[in-house]
C-alpha atoms as a PDB file:
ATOM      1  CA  UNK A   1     449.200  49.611  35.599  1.00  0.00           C
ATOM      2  CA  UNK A   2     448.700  46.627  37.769  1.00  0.00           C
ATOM      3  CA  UNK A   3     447.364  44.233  35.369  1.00  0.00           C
ATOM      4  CA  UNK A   4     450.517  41.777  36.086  1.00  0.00           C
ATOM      5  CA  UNK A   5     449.421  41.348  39.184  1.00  0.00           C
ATOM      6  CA  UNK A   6     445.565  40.283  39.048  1.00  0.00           C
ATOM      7  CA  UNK A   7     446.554  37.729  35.930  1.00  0.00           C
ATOM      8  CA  UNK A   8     449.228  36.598  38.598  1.00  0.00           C
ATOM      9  CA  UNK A   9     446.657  36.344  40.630  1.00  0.00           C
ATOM     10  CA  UNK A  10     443.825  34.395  38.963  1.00  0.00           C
ATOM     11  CA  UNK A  11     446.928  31.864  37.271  1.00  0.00           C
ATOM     12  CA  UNK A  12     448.077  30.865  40.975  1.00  0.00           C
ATOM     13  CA  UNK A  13     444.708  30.753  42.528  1.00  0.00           C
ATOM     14  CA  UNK A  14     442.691  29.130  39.353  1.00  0.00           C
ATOM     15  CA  UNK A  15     443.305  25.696  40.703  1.00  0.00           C
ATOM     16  CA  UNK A  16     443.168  26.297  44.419  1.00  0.00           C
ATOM     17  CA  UNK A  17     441.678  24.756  47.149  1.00  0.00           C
ATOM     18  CA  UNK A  18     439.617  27.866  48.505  1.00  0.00           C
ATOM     19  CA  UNK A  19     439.152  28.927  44.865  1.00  0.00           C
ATOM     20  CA  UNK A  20     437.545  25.629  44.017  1.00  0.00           C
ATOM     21  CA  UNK A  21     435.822  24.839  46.478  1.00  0.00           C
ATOM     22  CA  UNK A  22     434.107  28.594  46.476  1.00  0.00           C
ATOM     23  CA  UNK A  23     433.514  27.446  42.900  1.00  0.00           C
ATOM     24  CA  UNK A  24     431.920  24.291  43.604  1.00  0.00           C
ATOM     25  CA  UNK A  25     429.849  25.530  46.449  1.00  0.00           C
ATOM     26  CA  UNK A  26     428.606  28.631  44.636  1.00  0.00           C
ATOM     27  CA  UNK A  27     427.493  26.485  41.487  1.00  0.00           C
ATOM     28  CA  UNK A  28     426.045  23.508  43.514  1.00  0.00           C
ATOM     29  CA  UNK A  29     424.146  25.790  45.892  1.00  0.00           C
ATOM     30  CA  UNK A  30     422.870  27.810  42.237  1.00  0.00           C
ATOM     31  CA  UNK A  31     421.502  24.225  41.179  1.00  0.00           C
ATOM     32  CA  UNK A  32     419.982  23.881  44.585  1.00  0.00           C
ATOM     33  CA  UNK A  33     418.192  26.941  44.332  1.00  0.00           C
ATOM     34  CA  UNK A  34     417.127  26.274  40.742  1.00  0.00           C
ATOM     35  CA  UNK A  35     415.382  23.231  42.073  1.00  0.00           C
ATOM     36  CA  UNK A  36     413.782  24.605  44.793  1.00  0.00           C
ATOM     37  CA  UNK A  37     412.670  27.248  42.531  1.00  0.00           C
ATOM     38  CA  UNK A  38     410.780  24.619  40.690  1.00  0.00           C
ATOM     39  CA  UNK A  39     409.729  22.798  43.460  1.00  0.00           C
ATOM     40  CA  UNK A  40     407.647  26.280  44.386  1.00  0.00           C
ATOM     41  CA  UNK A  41     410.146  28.029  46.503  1.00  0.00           C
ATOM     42  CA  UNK A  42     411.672  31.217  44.123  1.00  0.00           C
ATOM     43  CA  UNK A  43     410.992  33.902  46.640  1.00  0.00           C
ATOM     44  CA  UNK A  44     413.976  32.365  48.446  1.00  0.00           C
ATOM     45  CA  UNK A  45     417.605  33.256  47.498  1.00  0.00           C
ATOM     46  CA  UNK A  46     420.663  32.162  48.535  1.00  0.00           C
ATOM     47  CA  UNK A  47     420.860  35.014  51.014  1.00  0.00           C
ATOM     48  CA  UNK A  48     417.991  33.710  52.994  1.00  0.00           C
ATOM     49  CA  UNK A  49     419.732  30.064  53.221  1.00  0.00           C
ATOM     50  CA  UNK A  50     421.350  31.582  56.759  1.00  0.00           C
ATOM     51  CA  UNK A  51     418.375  32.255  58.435  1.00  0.00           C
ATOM     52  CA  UNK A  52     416.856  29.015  57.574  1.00  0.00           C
ATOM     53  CA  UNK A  53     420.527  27.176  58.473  1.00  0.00           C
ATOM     54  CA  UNK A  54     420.726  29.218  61.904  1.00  0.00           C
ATOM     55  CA  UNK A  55     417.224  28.844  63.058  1.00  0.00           C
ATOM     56  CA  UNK A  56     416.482  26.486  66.490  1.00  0.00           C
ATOM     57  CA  UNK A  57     413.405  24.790  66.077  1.00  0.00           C
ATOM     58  CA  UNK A  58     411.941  26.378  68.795  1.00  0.00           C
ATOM     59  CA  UNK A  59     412.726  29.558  67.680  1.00  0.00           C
ATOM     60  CA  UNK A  60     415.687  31.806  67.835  1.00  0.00           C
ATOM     61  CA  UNK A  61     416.579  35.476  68.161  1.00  0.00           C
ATOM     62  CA  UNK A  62     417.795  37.906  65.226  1.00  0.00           C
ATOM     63  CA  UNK A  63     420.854  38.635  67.120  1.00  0.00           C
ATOM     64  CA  UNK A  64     421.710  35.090  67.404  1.00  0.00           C
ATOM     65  CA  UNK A  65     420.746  34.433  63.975  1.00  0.00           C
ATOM     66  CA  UNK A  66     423.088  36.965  62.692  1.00  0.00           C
ATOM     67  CA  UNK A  67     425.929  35.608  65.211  1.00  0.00           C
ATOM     68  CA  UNK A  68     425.434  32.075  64.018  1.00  0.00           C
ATOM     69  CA  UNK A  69     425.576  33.508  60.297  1.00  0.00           C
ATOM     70  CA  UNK A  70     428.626  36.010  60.897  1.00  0.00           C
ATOM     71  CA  UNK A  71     426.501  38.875  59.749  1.00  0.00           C
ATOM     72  CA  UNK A  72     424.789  42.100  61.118  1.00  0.00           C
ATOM     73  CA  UNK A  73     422.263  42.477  63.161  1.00  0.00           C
ATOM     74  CA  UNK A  74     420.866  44.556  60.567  1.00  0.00           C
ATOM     75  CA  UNK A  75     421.364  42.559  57.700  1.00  0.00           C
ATOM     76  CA  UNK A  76     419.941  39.771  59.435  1.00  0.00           C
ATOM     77  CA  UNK A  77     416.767  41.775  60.122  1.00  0.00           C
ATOM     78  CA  UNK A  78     416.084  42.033  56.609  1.00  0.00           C
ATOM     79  CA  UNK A  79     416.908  39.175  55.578  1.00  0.00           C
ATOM     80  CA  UNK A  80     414.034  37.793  58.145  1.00  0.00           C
ATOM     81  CA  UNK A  81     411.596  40.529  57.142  1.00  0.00           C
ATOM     82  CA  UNK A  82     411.786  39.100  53.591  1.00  0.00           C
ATOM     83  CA  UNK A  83     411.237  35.571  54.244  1.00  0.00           C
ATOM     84  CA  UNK A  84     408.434  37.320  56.894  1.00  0.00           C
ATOM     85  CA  UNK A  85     406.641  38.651  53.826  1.00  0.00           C
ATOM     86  CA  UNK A  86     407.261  35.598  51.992  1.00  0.00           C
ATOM     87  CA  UNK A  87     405.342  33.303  54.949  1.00  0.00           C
ATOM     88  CA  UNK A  88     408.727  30.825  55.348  1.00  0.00           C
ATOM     89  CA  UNK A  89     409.250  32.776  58.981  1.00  0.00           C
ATOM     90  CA  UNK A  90     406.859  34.715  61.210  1.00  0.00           C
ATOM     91  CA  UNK A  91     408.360  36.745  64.362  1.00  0.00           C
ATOM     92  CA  UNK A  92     407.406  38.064  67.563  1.00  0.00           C
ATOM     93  CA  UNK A  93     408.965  39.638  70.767  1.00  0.00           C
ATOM     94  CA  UNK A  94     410.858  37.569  73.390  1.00  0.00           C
ATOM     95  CA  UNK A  95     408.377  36.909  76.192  1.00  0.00           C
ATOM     96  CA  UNK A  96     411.512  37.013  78.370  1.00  0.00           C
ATOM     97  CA  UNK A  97     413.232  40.208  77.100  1.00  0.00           C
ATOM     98  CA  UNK A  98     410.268  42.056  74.897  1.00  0.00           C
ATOM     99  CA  UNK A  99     413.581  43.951  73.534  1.00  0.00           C
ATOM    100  CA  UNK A 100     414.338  40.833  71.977  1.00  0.00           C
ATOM    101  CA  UNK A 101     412.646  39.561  68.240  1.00  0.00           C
ATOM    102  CA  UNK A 102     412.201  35.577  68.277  1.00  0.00           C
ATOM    103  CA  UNK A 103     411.599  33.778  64.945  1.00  0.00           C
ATOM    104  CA  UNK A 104     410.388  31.067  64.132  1.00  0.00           C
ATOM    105  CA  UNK A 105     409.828  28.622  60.791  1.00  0.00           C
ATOM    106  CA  UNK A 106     406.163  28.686  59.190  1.00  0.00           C
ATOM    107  CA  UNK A 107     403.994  26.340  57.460  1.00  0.00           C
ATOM    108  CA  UNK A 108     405.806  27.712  54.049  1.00  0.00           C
ATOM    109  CA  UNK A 109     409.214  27.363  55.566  1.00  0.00           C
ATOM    110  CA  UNK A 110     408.527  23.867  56.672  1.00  0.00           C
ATOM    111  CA  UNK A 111     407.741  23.020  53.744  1.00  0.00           C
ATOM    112  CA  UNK A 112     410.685  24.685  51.918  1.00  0.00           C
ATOM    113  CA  UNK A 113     413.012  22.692  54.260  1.00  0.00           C
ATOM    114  CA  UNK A 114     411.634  19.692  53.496  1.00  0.00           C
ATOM    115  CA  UNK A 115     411.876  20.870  49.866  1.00  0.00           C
ATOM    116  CA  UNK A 116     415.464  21.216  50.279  1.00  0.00           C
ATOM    117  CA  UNK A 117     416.571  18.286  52.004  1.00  0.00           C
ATOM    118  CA  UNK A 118     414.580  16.361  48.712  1.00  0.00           C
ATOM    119  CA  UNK A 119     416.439  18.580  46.265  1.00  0.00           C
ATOM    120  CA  UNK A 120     419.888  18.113  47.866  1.00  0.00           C
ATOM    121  CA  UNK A 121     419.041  14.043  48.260  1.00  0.00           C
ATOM    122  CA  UNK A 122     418.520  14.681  44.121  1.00  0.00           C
ATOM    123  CA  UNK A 123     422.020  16.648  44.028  1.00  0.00           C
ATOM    124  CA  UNK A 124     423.618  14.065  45.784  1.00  0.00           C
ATOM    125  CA  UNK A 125     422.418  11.780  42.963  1.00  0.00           C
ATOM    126  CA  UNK A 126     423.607  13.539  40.433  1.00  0.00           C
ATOM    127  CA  UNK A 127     427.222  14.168  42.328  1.00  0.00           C
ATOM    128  CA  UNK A 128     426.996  10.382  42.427  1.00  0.00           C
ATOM    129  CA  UNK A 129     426.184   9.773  39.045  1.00  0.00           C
ATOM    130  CA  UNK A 130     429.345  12.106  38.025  1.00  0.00           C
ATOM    131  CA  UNK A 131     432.069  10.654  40.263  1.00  0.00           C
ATOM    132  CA  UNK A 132     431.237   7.314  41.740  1.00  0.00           C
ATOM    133  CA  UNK A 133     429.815   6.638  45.099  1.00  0.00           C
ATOM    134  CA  UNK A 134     433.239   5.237  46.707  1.00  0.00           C
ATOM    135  CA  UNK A 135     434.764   9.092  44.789  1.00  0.00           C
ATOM    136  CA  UNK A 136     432.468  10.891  46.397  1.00  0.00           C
ATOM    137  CA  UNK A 137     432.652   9.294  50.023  1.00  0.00           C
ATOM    138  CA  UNK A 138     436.317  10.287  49.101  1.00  0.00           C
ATOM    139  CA  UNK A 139     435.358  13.562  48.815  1.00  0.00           C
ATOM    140  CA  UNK A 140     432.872  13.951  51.975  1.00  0.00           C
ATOM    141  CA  UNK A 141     435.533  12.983  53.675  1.00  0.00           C
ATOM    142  CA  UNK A 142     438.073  15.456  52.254  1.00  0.00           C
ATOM    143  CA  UNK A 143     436.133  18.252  52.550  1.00  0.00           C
ATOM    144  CA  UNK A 144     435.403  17.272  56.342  1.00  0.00           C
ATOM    145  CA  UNK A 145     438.744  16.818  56.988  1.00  0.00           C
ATOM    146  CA  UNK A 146     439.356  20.191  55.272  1.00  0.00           C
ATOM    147  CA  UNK A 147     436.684  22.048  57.505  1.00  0.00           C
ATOM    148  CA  UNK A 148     437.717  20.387  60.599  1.00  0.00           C
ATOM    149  CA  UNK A 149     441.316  21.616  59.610  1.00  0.00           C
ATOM    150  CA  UNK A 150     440.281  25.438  59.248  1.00  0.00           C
ATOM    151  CA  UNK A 151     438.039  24.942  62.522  1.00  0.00           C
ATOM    152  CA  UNK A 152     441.647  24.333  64.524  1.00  0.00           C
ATOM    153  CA  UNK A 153     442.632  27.836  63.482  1.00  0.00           C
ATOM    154  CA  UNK A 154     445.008  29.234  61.112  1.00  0.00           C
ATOM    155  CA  UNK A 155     448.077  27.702  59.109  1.00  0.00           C
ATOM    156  CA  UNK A 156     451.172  28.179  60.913  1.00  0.00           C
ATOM    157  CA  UNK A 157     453.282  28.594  58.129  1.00  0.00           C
END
């Protein structure tokens, strides 16, 4: 009944910024995972990536985790009870509000950072390999400019 509408739809948006660059990210953060995977890390899925992006490295509560990563409280909570099980995290009451949960990285979760900043270094590579390394200063700097852009608020158009 409304078919028209969703081909209209994926034809204007195919080639779109937002649409692309959700493409891009979703496929290079895939590869990223992949590696890590390999490198010994496959408990971890992309999920996971905002605890580990969120955390302070002295620690940091679940309700500023999920704050910093624009998701529930909840959903947070799980998502550190996984990587908890996994030994990338450990967590323990605030000594200043026992309410309060702090985490905190572990041995595995140093390890898996470390992990990841080699595997992106290798993505980077690759990237570099594809486009050229002036191309893809070009396109640092794009998408900077691009996040710095949506940072200042919405269009006004």
């Amino acid at each position: 009944m409304y078919g028209d509408a969703l081909r209209e739809f994926a034809a204007a948006s195919g080639d779109g910024v937002a649409q692309l660059l959700a493409r891009a990210s979703g496929m290079t953060m895939g590869r990223l995972l992949h590696r890590l995977a390999e490198m010994g890390h496959s408990s971890v899925r992309m999920a996971h990536v905002a605890v580990f992006s969120s955390l302070d490295p002295d620690g940091t509560r679940i309700s500023d985790l999920a704050a910093r990563a624009g998701i529930s409280r909840q959903a947070m909570s799980v998502l550190v009870r996984d990587l908890e099980a996994s030994g990338y995290v450990r967590s323990a009451p605030d000594p200043s509000d026992r309410r309060a949960i702090i985490v905190e990285l572990d041995r595995l979760g140093a390890e898996f950072c470390r992990a990841a900043v080699v595997a992106s270094a290798e993505l980077d590579t690759d990237a570099e390999a594809t486009v050229g390394g002036a191309e893809l200063e070009q396109v640092r700097q794009a998408l900077k400019a691009i996040i710095g852009s949506a940072a200042t608020g919405p269009s006004t158009r």
